[in-house]
C-alpha atoms as a PDB file:
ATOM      1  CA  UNK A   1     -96.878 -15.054 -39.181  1.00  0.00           C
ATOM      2  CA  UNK A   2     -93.252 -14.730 -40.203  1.00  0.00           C
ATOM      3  CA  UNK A   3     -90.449 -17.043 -38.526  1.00  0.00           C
ATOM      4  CA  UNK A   4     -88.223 -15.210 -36.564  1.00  0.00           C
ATOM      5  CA  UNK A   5     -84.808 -14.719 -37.994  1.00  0.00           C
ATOM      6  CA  UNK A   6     -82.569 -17.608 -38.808  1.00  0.00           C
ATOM      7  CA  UNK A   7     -85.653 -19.937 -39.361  1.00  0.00           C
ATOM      8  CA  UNK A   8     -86.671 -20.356 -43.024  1.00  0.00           C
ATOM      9  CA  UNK A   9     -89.765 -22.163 -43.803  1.00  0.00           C
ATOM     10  CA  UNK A  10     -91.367 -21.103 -47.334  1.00  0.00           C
ATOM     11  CA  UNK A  11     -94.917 -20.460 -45.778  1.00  0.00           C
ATOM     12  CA  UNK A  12     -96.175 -19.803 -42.070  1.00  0.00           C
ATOM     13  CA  UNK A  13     -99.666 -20.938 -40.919  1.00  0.00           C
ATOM     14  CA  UNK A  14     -98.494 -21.804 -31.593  1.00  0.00           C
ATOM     15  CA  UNK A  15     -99.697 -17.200   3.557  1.00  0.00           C
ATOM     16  CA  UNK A  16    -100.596 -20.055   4.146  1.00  0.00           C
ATOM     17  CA  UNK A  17     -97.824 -20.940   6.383  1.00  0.00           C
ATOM     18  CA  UNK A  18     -96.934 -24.672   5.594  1.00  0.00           C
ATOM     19  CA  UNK A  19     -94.387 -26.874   7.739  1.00  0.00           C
ATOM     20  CA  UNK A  20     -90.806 -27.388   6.587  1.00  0.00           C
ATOM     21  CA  UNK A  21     -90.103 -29.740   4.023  1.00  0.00           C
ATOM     22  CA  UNK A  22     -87.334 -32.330   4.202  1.00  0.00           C
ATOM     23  CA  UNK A  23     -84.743 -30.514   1.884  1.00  0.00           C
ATOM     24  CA  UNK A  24     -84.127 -32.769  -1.127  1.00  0.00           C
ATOM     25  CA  UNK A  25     -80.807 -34.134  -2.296  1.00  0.00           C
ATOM     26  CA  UNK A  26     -80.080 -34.623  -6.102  1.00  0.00           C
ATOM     27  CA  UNK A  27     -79.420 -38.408  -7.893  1.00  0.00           C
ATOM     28  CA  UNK A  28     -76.852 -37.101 -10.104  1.00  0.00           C
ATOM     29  CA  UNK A  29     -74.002 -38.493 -11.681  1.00  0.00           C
ATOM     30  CA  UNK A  30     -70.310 -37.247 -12.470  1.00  0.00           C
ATOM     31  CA  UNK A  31     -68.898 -35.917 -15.216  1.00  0.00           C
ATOM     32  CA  UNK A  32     -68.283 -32.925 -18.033  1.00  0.00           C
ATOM     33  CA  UNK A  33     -70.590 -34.394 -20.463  1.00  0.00           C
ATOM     34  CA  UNK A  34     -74.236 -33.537 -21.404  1.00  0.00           C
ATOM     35  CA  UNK A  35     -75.078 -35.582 -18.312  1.00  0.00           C
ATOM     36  CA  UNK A  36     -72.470 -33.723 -16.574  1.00  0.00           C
ATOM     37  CA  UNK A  37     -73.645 -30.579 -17.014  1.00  0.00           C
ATOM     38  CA  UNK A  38     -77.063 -31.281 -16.157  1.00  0.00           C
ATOM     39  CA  UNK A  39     -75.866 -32.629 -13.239  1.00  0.00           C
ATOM     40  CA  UNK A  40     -74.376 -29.456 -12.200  1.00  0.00           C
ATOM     41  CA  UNK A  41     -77.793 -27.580 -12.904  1.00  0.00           C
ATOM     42  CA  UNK A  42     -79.201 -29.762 -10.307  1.00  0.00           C
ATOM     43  CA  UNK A  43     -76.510 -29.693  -7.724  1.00  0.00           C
ATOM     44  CA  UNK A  44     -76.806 -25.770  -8.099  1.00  0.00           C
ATOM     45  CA  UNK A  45     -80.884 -25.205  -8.481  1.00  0.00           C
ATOM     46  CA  UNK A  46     -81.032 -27.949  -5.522  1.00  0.00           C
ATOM     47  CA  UNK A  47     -78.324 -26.180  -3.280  1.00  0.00           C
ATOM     48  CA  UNK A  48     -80.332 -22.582  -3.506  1.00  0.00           C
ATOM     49  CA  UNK A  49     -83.178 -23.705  -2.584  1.00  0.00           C
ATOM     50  CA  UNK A  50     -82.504 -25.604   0.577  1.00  0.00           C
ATOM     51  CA  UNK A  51     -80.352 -22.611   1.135  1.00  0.00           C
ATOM     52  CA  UNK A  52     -82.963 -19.717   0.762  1.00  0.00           C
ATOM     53  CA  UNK A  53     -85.597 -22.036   1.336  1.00  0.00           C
ATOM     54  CA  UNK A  54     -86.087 -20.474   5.008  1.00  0.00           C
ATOM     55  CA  UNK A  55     -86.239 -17.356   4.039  1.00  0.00           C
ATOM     56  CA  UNK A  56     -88.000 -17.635   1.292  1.00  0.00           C
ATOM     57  CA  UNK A  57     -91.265 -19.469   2.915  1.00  0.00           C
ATOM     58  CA  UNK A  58     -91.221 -16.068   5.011  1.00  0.00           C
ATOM     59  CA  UNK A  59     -92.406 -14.198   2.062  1.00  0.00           C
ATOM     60  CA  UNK A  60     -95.326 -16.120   1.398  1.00  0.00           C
ATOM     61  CA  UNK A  61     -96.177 -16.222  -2.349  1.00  0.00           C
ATOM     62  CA  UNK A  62     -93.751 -14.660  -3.461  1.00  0.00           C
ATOM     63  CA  UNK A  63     -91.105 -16.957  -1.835  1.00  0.00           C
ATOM     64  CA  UNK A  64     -93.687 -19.825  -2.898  1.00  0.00           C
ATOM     65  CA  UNK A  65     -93.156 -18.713  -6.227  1.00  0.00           C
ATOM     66  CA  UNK A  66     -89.397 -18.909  -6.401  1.00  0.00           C
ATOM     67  CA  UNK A  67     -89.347 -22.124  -4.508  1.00  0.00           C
ATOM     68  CA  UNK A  68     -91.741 -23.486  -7.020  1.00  0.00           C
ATOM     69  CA  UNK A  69     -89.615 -22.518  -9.811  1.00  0.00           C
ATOM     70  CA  UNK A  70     -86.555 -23.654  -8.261  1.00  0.00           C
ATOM     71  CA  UNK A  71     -87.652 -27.448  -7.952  1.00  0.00           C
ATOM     72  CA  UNK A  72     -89.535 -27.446 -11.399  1.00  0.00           C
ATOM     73  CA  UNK A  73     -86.023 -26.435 -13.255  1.00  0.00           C
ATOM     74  CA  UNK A  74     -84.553 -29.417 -10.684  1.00  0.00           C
ATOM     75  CA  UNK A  75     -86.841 -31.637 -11.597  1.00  0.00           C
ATOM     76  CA  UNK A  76     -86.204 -30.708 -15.690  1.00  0.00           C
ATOM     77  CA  UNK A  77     -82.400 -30.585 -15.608  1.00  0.00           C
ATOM     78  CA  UNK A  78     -82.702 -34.002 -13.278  1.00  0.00           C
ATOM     79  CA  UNK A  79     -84.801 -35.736 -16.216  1.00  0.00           C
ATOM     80  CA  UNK A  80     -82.118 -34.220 -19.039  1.00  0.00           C
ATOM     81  CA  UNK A  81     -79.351 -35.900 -16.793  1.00  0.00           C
ATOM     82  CA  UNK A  82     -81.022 -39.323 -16.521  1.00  0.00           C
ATOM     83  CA  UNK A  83     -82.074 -39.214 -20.185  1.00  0.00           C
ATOM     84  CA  UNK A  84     -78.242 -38.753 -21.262  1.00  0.00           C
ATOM     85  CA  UNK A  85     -76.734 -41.206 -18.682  1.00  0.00           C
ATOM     86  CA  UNK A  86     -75.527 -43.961 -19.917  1.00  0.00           C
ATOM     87  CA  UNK A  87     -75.292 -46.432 -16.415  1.00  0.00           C
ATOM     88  CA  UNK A  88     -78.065 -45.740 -14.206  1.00  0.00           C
ATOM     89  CA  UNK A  89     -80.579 -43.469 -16.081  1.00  0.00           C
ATOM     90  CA  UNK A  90     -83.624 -45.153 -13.846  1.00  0.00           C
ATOM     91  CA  UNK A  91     -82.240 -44.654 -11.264  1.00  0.00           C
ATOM     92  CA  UNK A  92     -81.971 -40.820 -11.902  1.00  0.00           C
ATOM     93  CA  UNK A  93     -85.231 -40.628 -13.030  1.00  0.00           C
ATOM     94  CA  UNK A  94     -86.289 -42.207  -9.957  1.00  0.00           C
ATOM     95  CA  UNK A  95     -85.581 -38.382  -8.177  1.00  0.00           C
ATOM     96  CA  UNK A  96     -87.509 -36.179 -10.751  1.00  0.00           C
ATOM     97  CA  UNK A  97     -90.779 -37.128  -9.003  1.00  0.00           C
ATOM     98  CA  UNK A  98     -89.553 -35.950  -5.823  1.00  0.00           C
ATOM     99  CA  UNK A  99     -88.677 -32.573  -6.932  1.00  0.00           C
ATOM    100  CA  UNK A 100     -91.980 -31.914  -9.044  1.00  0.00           C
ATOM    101  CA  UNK A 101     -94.254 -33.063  -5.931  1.00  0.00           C
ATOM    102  CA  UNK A 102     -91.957 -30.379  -4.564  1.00  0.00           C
ATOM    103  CA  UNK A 103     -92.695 -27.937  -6.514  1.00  0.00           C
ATOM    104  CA  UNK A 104     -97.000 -28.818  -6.303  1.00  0.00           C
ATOM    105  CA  UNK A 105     -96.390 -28.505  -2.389  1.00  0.00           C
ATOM    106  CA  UNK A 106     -95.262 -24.605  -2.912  1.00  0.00           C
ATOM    107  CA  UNK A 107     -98.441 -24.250  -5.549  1.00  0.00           C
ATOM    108  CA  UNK A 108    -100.839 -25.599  -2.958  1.00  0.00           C
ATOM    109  CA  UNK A 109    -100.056 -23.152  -0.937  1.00  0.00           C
ATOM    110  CA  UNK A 110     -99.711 -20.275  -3.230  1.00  0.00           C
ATOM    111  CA  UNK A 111    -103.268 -21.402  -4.317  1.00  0.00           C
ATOM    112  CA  UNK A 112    -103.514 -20.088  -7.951  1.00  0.00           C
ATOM    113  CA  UNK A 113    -101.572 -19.329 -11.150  1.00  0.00           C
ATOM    114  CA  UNK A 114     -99.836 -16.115 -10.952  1.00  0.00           C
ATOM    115  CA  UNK A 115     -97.059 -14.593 -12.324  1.00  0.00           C
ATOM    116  CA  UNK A 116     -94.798 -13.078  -9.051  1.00  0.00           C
ATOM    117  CA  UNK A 117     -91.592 -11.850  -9.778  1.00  0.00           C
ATOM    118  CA  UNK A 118     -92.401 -12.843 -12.970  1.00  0.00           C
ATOM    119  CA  UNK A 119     -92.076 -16.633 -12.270  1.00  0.00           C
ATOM    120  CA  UNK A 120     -95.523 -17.312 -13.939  1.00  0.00           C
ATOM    121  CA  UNK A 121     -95.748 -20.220 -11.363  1.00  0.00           C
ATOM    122  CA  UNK A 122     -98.686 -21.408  -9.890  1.00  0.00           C
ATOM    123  CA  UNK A 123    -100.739 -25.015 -10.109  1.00  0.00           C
ATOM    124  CA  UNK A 124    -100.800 -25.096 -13.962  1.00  0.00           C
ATOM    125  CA  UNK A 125     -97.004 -24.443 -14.499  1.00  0.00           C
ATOM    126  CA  UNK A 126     -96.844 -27.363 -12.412  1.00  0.00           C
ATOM    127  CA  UNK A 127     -98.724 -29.560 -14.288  1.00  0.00           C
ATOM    128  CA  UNK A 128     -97.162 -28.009 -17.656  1.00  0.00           C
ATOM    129  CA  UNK A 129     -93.458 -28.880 -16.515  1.00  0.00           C
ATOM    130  CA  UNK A 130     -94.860 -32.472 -15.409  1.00  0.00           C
ATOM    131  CA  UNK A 131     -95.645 -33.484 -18.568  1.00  0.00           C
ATOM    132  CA  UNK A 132     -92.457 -32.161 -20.329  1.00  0.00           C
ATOM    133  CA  UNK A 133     -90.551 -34.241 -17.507  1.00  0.00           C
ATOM    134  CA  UNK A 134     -92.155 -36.993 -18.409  1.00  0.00           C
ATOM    135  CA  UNK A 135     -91.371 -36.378 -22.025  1.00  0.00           C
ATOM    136  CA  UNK A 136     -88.198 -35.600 -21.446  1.00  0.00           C
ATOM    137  CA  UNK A 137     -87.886 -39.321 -20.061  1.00  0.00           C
ATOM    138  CA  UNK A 138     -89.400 -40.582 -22.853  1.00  0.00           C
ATOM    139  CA  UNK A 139     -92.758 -41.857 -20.797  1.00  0.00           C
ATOM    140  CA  UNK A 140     -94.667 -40.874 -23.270  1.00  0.00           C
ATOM    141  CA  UNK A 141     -98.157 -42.990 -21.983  1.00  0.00           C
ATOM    142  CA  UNK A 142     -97.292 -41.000 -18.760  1.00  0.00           C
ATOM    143  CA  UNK A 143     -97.292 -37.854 -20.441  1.00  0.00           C
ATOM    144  CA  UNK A 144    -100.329 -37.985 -22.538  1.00  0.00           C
ATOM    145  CA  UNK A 145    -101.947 -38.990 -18.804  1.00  0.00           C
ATOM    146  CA  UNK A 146    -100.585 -35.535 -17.562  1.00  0.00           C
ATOM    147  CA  UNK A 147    -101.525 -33.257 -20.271  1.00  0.00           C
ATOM    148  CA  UNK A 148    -105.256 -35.143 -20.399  1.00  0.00           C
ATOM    149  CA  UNK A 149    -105.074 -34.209 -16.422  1.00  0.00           C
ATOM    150  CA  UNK A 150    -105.383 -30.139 -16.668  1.00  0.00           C
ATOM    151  CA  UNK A 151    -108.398 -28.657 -16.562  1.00  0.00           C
ATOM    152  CA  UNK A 152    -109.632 -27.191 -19.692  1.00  0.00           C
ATOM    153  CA  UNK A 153    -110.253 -23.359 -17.324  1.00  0.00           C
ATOM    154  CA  UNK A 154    -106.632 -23.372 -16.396  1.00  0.00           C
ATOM    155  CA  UNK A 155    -105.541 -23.885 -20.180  1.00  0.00           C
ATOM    156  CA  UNK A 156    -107.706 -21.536 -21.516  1.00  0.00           C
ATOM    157  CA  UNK A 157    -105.883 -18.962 -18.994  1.00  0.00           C
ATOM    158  CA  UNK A 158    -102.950 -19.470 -21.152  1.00  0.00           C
ATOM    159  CA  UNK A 159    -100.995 -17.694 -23.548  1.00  0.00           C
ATOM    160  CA  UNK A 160    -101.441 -19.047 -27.114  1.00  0.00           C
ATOM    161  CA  UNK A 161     -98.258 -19.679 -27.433  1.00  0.00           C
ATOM    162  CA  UNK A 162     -97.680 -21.415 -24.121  1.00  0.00           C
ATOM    163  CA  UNK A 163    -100.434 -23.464 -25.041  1.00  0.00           C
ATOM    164  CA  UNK A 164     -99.426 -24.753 -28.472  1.00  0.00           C
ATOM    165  CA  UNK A 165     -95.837 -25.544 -26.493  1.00  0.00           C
ATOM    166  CA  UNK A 166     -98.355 -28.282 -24.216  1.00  0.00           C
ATOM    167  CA  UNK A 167     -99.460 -29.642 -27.504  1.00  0.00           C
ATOM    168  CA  UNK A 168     -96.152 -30.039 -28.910  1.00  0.00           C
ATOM    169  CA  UNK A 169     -94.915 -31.786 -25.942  1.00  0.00           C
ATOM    170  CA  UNK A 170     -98.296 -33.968 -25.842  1.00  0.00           C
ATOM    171  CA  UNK A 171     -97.752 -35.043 -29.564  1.00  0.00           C
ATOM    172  CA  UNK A 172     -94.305 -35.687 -28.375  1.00  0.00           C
ATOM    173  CA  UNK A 173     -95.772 -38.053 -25.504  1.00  0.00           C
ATOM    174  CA  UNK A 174     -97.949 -39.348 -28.463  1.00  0.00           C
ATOM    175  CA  UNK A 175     -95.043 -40.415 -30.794  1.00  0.00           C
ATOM    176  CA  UNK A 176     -93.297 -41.933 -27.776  1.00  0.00           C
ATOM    177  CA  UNK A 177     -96.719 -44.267 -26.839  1.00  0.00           C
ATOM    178  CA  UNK A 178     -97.350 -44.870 -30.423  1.00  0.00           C
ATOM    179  CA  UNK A 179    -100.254 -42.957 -31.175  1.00  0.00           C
ATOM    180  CA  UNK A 180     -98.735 -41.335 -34.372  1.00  0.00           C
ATOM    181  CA  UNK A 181    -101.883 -40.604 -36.145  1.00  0.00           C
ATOM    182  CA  UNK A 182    -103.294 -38.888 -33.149  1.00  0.00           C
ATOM    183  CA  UNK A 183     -99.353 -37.265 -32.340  1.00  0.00           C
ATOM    184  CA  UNK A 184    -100.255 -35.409 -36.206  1.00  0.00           C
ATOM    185  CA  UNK A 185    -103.534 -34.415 -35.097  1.00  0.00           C
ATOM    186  CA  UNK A 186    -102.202 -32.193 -32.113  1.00  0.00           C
ATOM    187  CA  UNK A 187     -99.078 -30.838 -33.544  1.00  0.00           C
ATOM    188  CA  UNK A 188    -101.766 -29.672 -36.175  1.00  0.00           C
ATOM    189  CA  UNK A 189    -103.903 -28.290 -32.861  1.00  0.00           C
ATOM    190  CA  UNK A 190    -101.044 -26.503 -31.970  1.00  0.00           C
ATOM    191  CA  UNK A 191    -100.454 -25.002 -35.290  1.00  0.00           C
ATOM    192  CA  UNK A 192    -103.790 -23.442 -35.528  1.00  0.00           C
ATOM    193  CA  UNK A 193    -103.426 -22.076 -32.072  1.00  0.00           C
ATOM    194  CA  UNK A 194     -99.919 -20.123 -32.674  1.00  0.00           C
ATOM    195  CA  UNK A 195     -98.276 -21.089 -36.365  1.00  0.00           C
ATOM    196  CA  UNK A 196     -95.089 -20.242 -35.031  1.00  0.00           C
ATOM    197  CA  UNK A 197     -94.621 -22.105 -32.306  1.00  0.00           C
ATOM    198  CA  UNK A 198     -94.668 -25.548 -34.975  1.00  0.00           C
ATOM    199  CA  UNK A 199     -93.528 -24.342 -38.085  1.00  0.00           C
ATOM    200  CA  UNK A 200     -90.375 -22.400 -36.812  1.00  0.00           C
ATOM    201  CA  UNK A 201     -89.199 -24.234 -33.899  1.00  0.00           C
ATOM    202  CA  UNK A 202     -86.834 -27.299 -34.327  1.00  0.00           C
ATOM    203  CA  UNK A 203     -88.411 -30.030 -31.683  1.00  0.00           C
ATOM    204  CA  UNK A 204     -91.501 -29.655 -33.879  1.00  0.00           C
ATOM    205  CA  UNK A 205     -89.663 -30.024 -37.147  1.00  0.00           C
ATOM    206  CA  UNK A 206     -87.823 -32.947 -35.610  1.00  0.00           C
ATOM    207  CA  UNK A 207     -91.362 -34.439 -34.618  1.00  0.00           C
ATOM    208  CA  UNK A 208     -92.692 -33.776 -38.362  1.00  0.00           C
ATOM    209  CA  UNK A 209     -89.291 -36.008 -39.121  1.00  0.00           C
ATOM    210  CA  UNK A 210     -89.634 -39.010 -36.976  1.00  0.00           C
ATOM    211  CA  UNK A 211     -93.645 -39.454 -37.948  1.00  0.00           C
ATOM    212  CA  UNK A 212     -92.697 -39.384 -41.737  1.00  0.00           C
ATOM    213  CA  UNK A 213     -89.762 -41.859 -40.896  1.00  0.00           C
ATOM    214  CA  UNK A 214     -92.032 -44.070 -38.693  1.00  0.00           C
ATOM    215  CA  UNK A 215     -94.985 -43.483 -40.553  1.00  0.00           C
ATOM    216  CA  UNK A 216     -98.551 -41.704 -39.351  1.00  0.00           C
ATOM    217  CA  UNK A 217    -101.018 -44.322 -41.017  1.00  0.00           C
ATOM    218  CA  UNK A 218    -104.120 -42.384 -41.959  1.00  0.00           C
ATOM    219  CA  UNK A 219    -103.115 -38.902 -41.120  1.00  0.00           C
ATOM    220  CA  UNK A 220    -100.046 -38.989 -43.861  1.00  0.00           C
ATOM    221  CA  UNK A 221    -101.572 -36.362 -45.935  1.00  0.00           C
ATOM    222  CA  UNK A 222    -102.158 -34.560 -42.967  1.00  0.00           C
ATOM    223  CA  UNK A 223     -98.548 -34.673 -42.007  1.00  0.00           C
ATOM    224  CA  UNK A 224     -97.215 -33.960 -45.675  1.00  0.00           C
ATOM    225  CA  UNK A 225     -98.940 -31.007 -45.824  1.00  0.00           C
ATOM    226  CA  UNK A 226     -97.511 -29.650 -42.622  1.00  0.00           C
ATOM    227  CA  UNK A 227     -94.059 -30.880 -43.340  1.00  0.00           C
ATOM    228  CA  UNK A 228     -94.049 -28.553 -46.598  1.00  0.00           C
ATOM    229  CA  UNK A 229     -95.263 -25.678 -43.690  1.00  0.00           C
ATOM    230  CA  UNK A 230     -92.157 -26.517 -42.201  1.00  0.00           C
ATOM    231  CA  UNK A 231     -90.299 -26.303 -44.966  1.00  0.00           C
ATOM    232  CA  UNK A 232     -89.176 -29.611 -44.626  1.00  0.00           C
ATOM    233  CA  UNK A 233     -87.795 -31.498 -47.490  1.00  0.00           C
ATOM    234  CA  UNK A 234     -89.802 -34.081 -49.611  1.00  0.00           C
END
């Protein structure tokens, strides 16, 4: 498969009704900054869905379905701002729990993985965004835990590419817990599942980076030969 344009490597080889919920208010700090802007994203996402949340919950899975989506980009741009704060980043983090369990509430009730209003929410978009929050916070033991936590059926009802995006964010969650032989391993998963979704997209090539830097022990061959794949300098 080629790289899409811009990206250069030499060679490519990834109703039920339910009771109210408590509407949730985002940890978020001030400013015009990375953090800042994150911020906003929460204040915003947050803000429309205790808003519409009423009516919403009237449509059943459909408003499920945007609800869902709503706190799982909360809960995201919530990590992003505690992971660029400088003064109270736990405490941020503390509120991206709270927004994912959230989110699961709206999937229990929708009761499977669908793709309404073409929100492609459902239980295992829930589970997907868990572990990239948890990444995102560098809790990268936590993450592995996630991605180890979906059931083989839902991920085989998965796009390829969607897939190989788990595996790049469990090899991620790898690196961070210091399992860099096994982090090589599933980046190399995720290759063989969509090529693409590795060899042409930076966060992998950044990956590839920090286990030559750190080192990957017995899988260093492994990890040359996809860092030429990348295109990555020797």
């Amino acid at each position: 498969m080629a790289c899409r344009r811009g990206q250069t490597p030499a060679s490519v080889q990834s109703r039920r009704r339910r009771q109210p919920v408590t509407p949730l208010q985002p940890i978020v700090p001030a400013g015009t900054s990375a953090h800042g802007q994150a911020a906003a994203a929460v204040a915003f996402v947050t803000a429309a869905a205790n808003r519409l949340q009423g009516d919403l919950v009237q449509r059943g899975p459909e408003g499920f379905s945007v609800l869902g989506m709503l706190f799982l980009k909360a809960a995201m741009a919530q990590a992003a701002a505690a992971e660029a704060d400088d003064h109270s980043p736990d405490v941020l983090a503390r509120a991206v729990p709270g927004f994912l369990d959230q989110a699961d509430e709206h999937a229990e009730h929708l009761g499977h993985d669908g793709n309404l209003l073409w929100t492609s929410f459902g239980p295992t978009n829930c589970a997907l965004y868990r572990v990239a929050a948890h990444v995102q916070l560098s809790q990268g033991a936590d993450a592995v835990a996630a991605a180890a936590d979906i059931p083989a059926v839902s991920l085989a009802g998965l796009p390829r590419e969607r897939r190989a995006h788990l595996l790049t964010d469990r090899a991620i969650g790898e690196k961070q817990a210091g399992q860099r032989e096994t982090a090589v391993d599933t980046l190399l998963e995720a290759e063989e599942l969509a090529p693409e979704e590795v060899v042409c997209r930076p966060r992998a090539k950044r990956l590839v980076e920090d286990l030559r830097l750190l080192g990957a022990g017995s899988a260093e061959g492994r990890l040359r030969g996809l860092a030429d794949r990348c295109g990555l300098p020797r």
